[in-house]
C-alpha atoms as a PDB file:
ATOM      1  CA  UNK A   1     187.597 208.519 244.318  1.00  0.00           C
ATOM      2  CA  UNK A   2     187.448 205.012 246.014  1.00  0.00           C
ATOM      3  CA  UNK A   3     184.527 203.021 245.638  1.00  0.00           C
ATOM      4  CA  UNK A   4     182.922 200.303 247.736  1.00  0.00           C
ATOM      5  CA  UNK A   5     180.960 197.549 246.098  1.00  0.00           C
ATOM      6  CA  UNK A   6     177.518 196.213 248.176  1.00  0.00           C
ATOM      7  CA  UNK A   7     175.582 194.077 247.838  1.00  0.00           C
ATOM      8  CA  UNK A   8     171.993 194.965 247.644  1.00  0.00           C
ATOM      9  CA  UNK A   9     169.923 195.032 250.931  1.00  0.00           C
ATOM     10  CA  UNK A  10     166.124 193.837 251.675  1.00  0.00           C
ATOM     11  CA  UNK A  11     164.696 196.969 253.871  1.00  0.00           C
ATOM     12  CA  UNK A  12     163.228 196.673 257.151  1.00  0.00           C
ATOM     13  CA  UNK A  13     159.738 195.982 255.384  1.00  0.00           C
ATOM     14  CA  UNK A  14     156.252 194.027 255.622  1.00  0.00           C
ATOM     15  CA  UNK A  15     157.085 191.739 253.378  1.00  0.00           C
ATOM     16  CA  UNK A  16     159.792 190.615 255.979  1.00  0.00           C
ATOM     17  CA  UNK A  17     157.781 190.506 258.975  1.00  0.00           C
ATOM     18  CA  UNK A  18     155.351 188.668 256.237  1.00  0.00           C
ATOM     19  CA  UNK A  19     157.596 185.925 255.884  1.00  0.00           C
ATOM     20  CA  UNK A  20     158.556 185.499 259.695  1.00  0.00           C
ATOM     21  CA  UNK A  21     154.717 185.126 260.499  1.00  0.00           C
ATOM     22  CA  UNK A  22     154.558 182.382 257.491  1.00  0.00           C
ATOM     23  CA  UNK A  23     157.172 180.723 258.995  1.00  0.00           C
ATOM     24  CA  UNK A  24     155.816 180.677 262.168  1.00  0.00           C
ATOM     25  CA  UNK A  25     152.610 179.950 260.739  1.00  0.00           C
ATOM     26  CA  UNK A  26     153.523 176.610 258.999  1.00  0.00           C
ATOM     27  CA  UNK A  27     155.574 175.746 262.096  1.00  0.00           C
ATOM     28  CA  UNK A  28     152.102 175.534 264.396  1.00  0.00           C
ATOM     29  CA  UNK A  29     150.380 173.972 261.339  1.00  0.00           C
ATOM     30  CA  UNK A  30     153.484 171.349 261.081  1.00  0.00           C
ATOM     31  CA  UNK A  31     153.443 170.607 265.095  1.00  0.00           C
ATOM     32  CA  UNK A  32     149.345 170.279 264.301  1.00  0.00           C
ATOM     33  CA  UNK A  33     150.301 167.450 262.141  1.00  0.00           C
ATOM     34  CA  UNK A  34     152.639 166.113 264.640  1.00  0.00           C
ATOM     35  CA  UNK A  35     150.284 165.381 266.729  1.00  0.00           C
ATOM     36  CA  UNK A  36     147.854 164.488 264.328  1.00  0.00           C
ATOM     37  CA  UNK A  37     150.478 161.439 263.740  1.00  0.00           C
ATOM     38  CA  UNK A  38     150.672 160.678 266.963  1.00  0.00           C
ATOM     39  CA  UNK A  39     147.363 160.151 267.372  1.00  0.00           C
ATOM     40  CA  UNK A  40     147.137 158.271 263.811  1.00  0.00           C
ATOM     41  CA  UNK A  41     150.199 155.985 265.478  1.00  0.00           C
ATOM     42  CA  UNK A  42     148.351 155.551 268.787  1.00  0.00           C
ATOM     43  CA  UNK A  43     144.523 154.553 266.910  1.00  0.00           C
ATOM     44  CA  UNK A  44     146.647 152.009 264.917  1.00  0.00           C
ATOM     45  CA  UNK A  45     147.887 150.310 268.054  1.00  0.00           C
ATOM     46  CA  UNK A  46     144.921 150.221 269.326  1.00  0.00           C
ATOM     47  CA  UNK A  47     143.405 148.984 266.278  1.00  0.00           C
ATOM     48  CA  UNK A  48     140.703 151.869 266.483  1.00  0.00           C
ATOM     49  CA  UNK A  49     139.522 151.777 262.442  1.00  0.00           C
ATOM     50  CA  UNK A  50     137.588 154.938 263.178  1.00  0.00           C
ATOM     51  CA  UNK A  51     140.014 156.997 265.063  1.00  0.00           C
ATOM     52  CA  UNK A  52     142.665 156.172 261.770  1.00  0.00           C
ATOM     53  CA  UNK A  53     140.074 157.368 259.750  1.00  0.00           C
ATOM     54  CA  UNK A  54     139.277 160.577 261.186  1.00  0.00           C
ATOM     55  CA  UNK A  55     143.246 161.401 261.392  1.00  0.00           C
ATOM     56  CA  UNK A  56     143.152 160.824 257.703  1.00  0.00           C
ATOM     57  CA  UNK A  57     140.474 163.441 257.216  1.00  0.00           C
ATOM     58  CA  UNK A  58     142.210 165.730 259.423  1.00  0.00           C
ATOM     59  CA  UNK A  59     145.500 164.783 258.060  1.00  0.00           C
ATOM     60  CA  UNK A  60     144.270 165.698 254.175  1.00  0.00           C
ATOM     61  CA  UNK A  61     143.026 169.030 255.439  1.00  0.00           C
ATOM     62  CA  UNK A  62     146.007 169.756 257.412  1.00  0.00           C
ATOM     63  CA  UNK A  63     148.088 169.006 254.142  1.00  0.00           C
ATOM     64  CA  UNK A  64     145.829 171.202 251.867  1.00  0.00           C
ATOM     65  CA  UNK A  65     146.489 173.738 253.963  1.00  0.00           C
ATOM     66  CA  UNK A  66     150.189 173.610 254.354  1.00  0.00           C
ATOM     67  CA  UNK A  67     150.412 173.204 250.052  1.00  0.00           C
ATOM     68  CA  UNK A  68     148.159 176.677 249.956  1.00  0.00           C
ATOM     69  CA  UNK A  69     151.129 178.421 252.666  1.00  0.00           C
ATOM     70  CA  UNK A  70     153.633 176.789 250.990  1.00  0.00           C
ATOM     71  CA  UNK A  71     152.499 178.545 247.572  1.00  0.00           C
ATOM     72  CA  UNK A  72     152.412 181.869 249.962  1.00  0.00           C
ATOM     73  CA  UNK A  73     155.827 181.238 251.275  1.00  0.00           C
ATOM     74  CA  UNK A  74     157.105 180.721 247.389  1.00  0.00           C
ATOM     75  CA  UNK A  75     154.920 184.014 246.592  1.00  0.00           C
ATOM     76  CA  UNK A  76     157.051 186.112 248.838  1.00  0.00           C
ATOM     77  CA  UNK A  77     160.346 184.639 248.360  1.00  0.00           C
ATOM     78  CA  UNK A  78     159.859 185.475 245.041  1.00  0.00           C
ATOM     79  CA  UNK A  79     159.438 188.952 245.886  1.00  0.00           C
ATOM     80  CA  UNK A  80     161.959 189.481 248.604  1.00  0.00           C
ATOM     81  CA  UNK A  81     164.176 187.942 245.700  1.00  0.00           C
ATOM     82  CA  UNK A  82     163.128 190.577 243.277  1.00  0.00           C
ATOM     83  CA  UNK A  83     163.560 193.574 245.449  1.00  0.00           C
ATOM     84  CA  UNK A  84     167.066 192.509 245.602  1.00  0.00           C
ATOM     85  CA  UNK A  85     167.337 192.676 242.087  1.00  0.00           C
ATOM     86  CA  UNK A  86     167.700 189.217 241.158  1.00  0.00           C
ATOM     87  CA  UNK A  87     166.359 187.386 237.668  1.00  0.00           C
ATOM     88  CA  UNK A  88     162.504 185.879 238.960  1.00  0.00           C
ATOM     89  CA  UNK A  89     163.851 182.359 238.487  1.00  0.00           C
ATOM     90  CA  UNK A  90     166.682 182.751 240.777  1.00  0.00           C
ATOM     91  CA  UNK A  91     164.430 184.578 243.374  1.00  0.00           C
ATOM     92  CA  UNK A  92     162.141 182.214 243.432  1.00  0.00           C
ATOM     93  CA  UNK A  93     164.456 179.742 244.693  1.00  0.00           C
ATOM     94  CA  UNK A  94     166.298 181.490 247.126  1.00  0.00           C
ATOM     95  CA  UNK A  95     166.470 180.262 250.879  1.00  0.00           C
ATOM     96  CA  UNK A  96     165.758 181.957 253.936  1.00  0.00           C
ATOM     97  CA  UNK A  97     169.336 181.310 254.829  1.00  0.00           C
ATOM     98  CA  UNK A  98     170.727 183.472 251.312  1.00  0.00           C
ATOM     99  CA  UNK A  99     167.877 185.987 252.139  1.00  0.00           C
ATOM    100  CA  UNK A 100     169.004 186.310 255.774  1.00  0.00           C
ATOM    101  CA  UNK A 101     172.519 187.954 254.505  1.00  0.00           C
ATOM    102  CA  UNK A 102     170.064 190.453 252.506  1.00  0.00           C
ATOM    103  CA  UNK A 103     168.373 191.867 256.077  1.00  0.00           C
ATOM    104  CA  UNK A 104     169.266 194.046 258.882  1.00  0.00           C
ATOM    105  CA  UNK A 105     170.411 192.392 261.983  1.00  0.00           C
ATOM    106  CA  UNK A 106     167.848 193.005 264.028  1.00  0.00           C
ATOM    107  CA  UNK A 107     165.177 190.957 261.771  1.00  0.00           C
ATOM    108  CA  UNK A 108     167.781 188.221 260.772  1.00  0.00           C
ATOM    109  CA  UNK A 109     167.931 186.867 263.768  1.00  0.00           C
ATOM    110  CA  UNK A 110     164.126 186.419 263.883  1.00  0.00           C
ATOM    111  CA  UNK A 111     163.974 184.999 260.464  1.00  0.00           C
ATOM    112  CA  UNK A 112     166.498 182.775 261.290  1.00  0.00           C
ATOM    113  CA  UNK A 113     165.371 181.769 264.519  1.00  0.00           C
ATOM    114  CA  UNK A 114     161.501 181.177 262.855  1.00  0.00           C
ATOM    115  CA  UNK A 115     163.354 178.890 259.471  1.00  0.00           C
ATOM    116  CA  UNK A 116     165.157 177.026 262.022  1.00  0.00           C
ATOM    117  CA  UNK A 117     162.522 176.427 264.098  1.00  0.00           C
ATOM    118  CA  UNK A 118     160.248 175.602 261.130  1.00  0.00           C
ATOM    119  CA  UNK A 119     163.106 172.753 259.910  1.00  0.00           C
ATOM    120  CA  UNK A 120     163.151 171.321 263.011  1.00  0.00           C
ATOM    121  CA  UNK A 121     159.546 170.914 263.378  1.00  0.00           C
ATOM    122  CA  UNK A 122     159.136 169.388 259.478  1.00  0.00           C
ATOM    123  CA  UNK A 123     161.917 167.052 260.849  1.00  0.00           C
ATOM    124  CA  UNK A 124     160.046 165.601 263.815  1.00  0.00           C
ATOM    125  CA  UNK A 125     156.809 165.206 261.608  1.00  0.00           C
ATOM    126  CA  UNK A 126     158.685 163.206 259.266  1.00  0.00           C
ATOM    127  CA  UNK A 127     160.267 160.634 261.764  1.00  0.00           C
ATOM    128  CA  UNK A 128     156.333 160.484 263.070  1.00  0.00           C
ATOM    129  CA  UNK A 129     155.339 159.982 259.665  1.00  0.00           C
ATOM    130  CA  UNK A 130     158.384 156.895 259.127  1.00  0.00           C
ATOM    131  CA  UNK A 131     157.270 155.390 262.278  1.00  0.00           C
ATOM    132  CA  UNK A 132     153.769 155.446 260.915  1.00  0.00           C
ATOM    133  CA  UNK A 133     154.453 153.952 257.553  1.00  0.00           C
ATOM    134  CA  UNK A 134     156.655 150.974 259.614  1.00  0.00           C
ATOM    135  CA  UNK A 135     153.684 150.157 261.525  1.00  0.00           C
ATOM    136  CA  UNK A 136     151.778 150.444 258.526  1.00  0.00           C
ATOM    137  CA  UNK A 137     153.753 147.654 256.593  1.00  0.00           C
ATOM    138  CA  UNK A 138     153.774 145.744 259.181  1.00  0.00           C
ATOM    139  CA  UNK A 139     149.854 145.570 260.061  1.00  0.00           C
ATOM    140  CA  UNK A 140     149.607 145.000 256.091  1.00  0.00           C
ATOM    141  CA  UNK A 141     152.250 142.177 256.233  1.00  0.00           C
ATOM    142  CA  UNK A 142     150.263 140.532 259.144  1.00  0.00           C
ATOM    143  CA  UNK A 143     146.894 140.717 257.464  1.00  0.00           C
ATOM    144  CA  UNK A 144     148.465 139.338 254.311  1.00  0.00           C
ATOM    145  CA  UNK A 145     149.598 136.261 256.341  1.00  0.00           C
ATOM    146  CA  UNK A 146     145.886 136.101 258.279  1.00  0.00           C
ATOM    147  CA  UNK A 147     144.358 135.663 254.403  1.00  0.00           C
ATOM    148  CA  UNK A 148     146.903 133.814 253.176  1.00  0.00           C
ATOM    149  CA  UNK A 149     146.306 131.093 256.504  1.00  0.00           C
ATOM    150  CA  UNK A 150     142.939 130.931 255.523  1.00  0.00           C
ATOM    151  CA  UNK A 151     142.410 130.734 251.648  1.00  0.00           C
ATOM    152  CA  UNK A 152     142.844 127.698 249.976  1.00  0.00           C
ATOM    153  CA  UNK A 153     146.425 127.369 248.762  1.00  0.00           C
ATOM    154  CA  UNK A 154     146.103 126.475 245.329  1.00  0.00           C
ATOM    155  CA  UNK A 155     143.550 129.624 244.632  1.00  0.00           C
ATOM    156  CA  UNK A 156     140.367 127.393 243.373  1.00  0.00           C
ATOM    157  CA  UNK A 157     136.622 127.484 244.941  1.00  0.00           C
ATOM    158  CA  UNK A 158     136.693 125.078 248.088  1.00  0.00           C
ATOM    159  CA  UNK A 159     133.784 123.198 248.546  1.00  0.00           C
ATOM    160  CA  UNK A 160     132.793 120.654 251.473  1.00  0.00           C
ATOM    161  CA  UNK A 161     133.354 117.145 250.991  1.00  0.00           C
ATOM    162  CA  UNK A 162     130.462 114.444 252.326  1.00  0.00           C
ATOM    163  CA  UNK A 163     132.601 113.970 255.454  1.00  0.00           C
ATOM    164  CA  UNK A 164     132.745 117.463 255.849  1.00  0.00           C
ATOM    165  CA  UNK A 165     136.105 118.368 255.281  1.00  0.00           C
ATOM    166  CA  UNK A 166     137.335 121.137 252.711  1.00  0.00           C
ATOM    167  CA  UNK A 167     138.052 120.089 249.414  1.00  0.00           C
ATOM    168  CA  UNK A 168     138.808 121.791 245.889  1.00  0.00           C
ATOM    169  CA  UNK A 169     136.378 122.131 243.310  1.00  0.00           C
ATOM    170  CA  UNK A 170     138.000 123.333 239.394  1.00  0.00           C
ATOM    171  CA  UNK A 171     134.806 125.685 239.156  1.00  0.00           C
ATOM    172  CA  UNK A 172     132.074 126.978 241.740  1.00  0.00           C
ATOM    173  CA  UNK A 173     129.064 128.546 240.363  1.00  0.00           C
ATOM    174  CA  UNK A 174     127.615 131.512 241.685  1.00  0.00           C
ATOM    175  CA  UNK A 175     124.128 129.896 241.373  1.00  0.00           C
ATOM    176  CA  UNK A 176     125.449 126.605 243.561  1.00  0.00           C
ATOM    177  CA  UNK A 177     127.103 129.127 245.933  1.00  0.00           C
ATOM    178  CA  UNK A 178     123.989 130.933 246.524  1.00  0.00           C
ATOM    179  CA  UNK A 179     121.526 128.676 245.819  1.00  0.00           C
END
């Protein structure tokens, strides 16, 4: 009697089409935050403190939100991984790409197709998000050389001379400062 080994398959189930619609899911969330960048990028060339400010609120909600799919996305893998019979640990961390082997054709293409489309999307957010942290640095660096233009080089209390021009006193008082 000859015998053929397989390997276990996932069945056509919901916890499949589950998945795909996470995936999809966190790829509109992801393009959300794409644009939330952008926007974030654009209010910092335009020097719009407000603007940056409410794409930070938006931005920490956005993020919330992707951590509590992301938890989701673990939750099923986890399961998908288990109805193949493997240990929780090593279910748990099993890609879409090891899963995809697991599934009928049909719904591996789509599963594919939504991972794929998901990296891709997570990629362009991240170049948004370099680009943002370069123009970060460098507003930082500028303002760092606007204060350090204008304080007093050797760090003490400056005070004004009779003829009126700045000199350095080794201790101002908050009382003389104020009056």
């Amino acid at each position: 009697m000859k015998t053929t080994m397989t390997k276990p398959r996932v069945s056509e189930g919901a916890r499949i089409r589950d998945l795909i619609t996470l995936l999809t899911r966190l790829s509109d969330l992801y393009d959300e935050l794409f644009a939330l960048v952008d926007e974030k990028i654009a209010a910092m060339r335009r020097a719009d403190l407000d603007a940056m400010r409410a794409c930070g609120d938006k931005e920490q909600l956005l993020a919330r939100t992707l951590h509590e799919r992301q938890g989701l996305r673990i939750q099923l893998m986890e399961a998908l991984g288990k109805e193949l019979g493997l240990p929780r640990a090593v279910a748990r961390a099993i890609t879409v790409s090891q899963l995809a082997t697991h599934i009928p054709a049909p719904q591996r293409k789509v599963l594919t197709d939504a991972a794929d489309r998901l990296r891709a999307t997570i990629a362009k957010v991240a170049q948004a998000n370099r680009v943002a942290g370069v123009i970060s640095r460098e507003l930082v660096n500028h303002l760092r050389w606007v204060f350090a233009a204008v304080r007093p080089q050797d760090d003490r209390p400056v005070d004004y001379g009779d003829a009126g021009v700045l000199v350095s006193r080794p201790a101002t008082y908050l009382f003389e400062a104020v009056g």
